[in-house]
PDB file of N, CA and C in Angstrom:
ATOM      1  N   UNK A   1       2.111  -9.002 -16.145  1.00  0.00           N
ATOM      2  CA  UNK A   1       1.308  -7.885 -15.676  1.00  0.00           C
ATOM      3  C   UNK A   1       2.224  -6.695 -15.406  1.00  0.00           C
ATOM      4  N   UNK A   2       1.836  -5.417 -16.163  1.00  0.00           N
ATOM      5  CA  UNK A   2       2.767  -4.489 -15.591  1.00  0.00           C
ATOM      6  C   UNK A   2       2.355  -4.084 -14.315  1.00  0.00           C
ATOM      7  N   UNK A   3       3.657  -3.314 -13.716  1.00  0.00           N
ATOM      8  CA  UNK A   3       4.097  -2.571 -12.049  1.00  0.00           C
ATOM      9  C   UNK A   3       2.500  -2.019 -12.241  1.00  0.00           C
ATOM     10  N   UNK A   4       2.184  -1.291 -12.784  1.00  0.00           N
ATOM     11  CA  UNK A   4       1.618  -0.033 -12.947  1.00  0.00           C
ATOM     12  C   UNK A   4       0.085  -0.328 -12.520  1.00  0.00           C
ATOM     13  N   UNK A   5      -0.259  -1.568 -13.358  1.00  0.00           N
ATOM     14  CA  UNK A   5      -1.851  -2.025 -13.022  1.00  0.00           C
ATOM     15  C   UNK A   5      -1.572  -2.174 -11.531  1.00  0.00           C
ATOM     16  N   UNK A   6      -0.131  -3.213 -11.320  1.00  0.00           N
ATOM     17  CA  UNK A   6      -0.751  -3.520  -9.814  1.00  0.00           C
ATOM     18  C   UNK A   6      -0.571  -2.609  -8.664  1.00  0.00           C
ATOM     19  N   UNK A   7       0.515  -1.634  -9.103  1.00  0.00           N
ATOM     20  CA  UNK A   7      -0.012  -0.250  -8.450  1.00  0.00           C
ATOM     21  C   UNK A   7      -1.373   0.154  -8.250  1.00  0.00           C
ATOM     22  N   UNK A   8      -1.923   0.427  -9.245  1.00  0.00           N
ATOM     23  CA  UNK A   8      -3.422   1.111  -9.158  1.00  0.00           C
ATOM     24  C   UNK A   8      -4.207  -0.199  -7.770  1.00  0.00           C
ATOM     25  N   UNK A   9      -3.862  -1.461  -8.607  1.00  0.00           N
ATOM     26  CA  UNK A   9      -4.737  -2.008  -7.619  1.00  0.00           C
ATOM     27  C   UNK A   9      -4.132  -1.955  -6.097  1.00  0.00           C
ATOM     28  N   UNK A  10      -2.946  -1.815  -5.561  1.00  0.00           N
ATOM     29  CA  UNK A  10      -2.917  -1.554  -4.014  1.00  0.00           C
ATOM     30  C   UNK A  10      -3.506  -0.480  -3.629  1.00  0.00           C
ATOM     31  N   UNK A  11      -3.303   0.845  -4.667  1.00  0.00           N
ATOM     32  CA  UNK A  11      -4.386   1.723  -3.866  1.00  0.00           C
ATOM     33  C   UNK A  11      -5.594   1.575  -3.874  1.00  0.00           C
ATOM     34  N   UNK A  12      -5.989   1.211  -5.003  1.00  0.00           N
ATOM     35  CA  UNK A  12      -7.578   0.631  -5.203  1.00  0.00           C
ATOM     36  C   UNK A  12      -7.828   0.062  -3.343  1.00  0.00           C
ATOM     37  N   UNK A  13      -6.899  -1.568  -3.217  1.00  0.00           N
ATOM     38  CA  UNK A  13      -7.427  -2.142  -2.092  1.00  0.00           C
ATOM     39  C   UNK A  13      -7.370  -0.655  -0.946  1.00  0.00           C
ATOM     40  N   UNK A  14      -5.894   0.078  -0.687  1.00  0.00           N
ATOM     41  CA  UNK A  14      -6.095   0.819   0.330  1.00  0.00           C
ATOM     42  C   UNK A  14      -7.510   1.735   0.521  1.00  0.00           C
ATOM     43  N   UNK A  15      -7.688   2.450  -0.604  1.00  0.00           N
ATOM     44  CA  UNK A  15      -8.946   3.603  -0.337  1.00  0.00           C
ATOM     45  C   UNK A  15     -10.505   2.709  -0.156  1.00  0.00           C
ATOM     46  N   UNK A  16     -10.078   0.794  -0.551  1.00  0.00           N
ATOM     47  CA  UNK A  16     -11.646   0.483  -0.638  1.00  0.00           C
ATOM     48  C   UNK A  16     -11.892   0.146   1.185  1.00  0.00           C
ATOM     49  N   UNK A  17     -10.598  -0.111   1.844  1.00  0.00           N
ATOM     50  CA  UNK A  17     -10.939  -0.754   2.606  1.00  0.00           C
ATOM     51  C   UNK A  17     -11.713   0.418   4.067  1.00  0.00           C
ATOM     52  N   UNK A  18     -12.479  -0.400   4.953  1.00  0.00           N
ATOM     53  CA  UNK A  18     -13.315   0.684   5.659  1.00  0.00           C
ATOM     54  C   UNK A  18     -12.679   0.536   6.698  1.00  0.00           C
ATOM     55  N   UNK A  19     -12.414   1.803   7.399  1.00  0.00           N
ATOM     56  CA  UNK A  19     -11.996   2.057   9.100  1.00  0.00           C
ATOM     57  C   UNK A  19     -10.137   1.506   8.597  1.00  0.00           C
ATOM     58  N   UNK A  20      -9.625   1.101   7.789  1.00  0.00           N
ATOM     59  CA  UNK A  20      -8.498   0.839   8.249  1.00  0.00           C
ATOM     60  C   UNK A  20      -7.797   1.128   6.977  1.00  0.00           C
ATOM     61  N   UNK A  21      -6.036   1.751   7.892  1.00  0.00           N
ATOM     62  CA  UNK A  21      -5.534   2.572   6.930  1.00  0.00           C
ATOM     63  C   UNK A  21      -4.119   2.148   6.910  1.00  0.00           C
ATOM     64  N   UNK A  22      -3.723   1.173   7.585  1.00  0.00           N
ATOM     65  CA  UNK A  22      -2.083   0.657   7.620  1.00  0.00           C
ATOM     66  C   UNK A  22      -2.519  -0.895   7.415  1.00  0.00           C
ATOM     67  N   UNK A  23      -1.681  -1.386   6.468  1.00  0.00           N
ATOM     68  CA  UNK A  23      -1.619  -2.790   6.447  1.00  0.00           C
ATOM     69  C   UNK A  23      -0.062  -3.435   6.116  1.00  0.00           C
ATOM     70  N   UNK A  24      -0.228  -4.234   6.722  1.00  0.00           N
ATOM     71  CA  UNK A  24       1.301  -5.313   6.928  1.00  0.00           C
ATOM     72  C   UNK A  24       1.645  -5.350   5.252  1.00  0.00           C
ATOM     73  N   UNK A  25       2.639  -5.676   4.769  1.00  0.00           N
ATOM     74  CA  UNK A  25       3.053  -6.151   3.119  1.00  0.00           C
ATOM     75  C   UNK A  25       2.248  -7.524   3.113  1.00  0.00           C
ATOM     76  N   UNK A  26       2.091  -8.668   4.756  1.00  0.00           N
ATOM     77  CA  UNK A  26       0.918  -9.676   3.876  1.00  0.00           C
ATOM     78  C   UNK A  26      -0.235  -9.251   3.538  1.00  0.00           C
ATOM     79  N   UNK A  27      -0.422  -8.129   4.149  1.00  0.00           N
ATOM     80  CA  UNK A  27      -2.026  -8.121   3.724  1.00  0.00           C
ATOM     81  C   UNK A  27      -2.572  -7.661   2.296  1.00  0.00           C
ATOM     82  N   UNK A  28      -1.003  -7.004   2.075  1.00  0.00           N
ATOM     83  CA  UNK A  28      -1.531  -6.513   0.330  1.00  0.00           C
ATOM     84  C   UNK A  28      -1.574  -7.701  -0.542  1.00  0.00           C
ATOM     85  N   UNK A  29      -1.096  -9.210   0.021  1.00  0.00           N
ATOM     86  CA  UNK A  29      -0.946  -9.590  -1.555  1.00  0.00           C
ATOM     87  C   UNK A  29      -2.358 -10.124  -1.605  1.00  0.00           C
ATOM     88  N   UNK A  30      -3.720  -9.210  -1.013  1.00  0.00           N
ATOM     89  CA  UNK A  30      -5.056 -10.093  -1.486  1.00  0.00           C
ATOM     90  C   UNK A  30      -5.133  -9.182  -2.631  1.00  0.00           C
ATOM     91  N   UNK A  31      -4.541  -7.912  -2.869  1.00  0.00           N
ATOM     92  CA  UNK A  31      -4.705  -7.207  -4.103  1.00  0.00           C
ATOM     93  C   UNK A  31      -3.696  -7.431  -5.029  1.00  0.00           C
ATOM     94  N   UNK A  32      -2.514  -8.226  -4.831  1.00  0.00           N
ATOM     95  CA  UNK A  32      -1.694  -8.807  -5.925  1.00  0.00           C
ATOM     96  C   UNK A  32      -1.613 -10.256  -5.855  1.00  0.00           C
ATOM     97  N   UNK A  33      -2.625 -10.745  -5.646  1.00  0.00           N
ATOM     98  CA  UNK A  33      -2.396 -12.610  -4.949  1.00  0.00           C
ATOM     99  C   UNK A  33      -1.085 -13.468  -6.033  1.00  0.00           C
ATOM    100  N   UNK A  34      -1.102 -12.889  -7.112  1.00  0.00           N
ATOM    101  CA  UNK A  34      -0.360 -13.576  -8.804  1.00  0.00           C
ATOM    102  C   UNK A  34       0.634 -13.411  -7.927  1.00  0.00           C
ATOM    103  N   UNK A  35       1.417 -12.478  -7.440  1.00  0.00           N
ATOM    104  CA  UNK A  35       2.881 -11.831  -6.564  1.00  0.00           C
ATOM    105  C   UNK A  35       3.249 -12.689  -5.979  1.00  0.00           C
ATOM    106  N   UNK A  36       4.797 -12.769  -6.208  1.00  0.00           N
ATOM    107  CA  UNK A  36       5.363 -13.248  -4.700  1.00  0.00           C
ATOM    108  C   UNK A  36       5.811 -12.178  -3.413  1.00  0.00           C
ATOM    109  N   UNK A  37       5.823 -12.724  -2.480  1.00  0.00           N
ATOM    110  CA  UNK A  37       6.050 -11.478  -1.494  1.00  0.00           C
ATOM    111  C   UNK A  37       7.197 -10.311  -1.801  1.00  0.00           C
ATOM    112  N   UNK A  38       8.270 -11.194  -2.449  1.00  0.00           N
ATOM    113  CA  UNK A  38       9.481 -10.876  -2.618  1.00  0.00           C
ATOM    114  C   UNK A  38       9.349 -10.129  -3.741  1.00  0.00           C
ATOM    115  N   UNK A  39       8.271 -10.611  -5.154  1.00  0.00           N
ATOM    116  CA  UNK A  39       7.780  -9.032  -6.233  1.00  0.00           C
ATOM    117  C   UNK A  39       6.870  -7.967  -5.590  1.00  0.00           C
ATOM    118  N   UNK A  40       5.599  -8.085  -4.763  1.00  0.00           N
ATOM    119  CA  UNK A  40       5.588  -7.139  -3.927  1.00  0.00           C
ATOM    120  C   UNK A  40       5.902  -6.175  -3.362  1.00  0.00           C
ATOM    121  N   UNK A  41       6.882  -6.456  -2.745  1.00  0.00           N
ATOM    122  CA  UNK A  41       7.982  -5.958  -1.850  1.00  0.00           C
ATOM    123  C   UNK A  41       8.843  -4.926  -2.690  1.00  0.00           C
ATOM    124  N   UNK A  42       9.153  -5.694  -3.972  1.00  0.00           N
ATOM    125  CA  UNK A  42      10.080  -4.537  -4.738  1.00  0.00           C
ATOM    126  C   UNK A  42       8.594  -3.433  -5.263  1.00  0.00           C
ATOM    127  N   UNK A  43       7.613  -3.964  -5.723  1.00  0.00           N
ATOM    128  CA  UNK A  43       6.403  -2.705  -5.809  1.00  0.00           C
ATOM    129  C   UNK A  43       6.008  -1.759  -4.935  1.00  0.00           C
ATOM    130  N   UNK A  44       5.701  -2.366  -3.954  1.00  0.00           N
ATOM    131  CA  UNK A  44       5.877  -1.313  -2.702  1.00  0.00           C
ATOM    132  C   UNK A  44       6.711  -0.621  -2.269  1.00  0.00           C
ATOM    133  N   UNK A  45       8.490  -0.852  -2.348  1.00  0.00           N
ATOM    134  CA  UNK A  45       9.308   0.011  -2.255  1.00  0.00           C
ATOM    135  C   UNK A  45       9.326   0.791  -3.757  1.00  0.00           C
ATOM    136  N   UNK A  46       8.853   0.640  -4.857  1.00  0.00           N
ATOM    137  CA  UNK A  46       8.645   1.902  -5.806  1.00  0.00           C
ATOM    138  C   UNK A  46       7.459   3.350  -5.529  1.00  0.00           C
ATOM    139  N   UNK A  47       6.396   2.128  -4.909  1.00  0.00           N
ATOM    140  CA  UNK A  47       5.411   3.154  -4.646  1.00  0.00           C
ATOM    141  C   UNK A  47       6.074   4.294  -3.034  1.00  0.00           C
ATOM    142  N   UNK A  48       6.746   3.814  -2.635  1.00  0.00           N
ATOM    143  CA  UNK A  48       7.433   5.011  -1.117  1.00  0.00           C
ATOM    144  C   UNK A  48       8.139   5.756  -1.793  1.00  0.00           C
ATOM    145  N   UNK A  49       9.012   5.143  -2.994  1.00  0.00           N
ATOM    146  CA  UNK A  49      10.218   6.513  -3.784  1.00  0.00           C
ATOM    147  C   UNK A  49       9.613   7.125  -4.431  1.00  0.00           C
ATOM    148  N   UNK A  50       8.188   6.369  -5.272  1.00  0.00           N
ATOM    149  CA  UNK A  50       7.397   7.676  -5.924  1.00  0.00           C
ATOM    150  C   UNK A  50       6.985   8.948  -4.798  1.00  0.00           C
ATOM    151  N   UNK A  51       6.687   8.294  -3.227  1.00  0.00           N
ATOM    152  CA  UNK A  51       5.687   8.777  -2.555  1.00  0.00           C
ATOM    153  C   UNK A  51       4.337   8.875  -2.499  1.00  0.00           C
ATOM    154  N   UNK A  52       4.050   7.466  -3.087  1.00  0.00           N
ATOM    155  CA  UNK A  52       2.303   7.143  -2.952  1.00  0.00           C
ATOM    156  C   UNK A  52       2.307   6.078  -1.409  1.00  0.00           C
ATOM    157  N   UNK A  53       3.108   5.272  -1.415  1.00  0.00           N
ATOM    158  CA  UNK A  53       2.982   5.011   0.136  1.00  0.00           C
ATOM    159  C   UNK A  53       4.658   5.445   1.079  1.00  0.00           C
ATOM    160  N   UNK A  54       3.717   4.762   2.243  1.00  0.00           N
ATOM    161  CA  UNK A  54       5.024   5.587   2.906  1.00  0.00           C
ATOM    162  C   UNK A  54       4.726   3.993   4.583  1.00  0.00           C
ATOM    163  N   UNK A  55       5.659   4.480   5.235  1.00  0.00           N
ATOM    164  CA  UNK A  55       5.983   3.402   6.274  1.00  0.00           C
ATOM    165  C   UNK A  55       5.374   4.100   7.584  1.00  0.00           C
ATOM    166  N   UNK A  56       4.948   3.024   8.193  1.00  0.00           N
ATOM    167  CA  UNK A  56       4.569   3.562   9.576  1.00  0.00           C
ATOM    168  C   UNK A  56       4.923   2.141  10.575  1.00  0.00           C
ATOM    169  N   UNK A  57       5.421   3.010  11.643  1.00  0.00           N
ATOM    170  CA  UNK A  57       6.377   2.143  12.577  1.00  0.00           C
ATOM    171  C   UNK A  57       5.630   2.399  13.774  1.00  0.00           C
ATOM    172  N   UNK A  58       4.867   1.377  14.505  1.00  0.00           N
ATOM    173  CA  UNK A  58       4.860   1.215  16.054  1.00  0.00           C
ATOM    174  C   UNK A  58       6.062   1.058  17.112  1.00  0.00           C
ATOM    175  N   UNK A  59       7.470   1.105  16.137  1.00  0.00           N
ATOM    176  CA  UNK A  59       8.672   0.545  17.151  1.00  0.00           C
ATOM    177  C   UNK A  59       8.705  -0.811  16.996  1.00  0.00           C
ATOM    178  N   UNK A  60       7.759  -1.408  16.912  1.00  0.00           N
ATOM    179  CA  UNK A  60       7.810  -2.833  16.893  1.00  0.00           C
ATOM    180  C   UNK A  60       7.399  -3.557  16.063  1.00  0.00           C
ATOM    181  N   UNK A  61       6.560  -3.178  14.487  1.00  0.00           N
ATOM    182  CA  UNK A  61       6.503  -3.604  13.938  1.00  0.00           C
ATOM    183  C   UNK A  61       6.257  -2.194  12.538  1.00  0.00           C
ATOM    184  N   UNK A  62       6.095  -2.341  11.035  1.00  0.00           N
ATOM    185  CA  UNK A  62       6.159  -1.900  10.705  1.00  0.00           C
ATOM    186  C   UNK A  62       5.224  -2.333   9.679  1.00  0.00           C
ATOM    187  N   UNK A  63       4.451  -1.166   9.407  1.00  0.00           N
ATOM    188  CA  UNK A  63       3.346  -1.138   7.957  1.00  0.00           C
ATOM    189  C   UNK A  63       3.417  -0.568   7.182  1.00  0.00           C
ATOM    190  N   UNK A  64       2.267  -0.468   6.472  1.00  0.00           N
ATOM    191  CA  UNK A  64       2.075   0.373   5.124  1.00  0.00           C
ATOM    192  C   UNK A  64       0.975   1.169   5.380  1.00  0.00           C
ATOM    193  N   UNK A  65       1.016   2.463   4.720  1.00  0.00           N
ATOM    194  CA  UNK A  65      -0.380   3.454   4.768  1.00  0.00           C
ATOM    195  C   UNK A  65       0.535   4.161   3.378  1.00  0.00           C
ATOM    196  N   UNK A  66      -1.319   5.091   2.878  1.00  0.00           N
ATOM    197  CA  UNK A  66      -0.684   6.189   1.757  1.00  0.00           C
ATOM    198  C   UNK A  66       0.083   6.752   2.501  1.00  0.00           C
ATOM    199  N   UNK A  67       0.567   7.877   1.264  1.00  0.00           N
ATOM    200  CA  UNK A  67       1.228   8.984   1.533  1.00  0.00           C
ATOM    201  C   UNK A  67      -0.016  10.170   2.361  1.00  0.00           C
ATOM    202  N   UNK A  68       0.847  10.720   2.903  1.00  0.00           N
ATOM    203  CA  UNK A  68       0.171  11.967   4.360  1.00  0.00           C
ATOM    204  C   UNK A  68      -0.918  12.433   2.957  1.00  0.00           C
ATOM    205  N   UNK A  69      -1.028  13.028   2.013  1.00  0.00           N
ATOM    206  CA  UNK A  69      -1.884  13.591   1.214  1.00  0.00           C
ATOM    207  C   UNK A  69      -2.995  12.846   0.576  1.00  0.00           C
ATOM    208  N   UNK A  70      -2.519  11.494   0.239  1.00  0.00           N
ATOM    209  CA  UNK A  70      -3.610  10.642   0.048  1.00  0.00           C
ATOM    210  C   UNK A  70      -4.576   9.989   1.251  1.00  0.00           C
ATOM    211  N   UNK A  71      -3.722   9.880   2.662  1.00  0.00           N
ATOM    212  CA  UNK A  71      -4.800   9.763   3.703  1.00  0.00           C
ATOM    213  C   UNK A  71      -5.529  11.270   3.918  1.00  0.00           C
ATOM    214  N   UNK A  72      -5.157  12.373   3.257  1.00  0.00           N
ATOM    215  CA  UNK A  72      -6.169  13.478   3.980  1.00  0.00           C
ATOM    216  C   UNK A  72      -7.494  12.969   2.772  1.00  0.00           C
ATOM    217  N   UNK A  73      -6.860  12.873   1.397  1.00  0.00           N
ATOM    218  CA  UNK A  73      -7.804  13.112   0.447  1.00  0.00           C
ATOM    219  C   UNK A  73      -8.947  11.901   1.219  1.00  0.00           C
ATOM    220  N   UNK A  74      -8.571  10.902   1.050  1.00  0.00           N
ATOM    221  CA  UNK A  74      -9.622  10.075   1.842  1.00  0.00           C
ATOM    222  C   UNK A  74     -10.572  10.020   2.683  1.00  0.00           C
ATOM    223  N   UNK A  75      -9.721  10.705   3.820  1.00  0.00           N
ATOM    224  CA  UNK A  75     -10.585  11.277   5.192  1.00  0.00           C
ATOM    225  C   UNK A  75     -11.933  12.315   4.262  1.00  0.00           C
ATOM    226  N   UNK A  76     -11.277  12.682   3.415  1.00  0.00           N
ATOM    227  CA  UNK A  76     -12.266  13.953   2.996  1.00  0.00           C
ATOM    228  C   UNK A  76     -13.519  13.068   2.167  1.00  0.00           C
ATOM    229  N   UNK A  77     -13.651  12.130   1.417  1.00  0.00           N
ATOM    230  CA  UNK A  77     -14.436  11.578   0.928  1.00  0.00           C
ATOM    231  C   UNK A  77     -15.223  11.063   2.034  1.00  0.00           C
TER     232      UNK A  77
END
């Protein structure tokens, strides 16, 4: 499977899901389940250097959300 489909599909899962906008790296692999955490992991760090996602830190733990422009576009739908 190329990077690229399963790109589309993490954002796919991010914009489908309702009320919530940060998720842990487990929670993405229900949109790459084929993945191991560890191929994941290298997908998701492509999608932050492209700048389609980006990291968000409570201090104590750390997630995933889009990039600042793809959560506005969202909010706006």
């Amino acid at each position: 499977m190329a990077n690229e489909e399963v790109k589309q599909r993490i954002i796919d899962f991010f914009k489908q899901s309702k009320g919530k906008s940060k998720f842990y790296l487990s929670d993405l692999t229900k949109a790459a389940p084929e993945l191991s955490k560890k191929d994941l992991k290298k997908v998701t760090t492509e999608m932050i250097a492209e700048g389609t996602l980006m990291y968000y830190s409570t201090g104590s733990t750390t997630m995933l959300q889009l990039s600042e422009a793809d959560v506005d576009a969202k909010l706006k739908e």
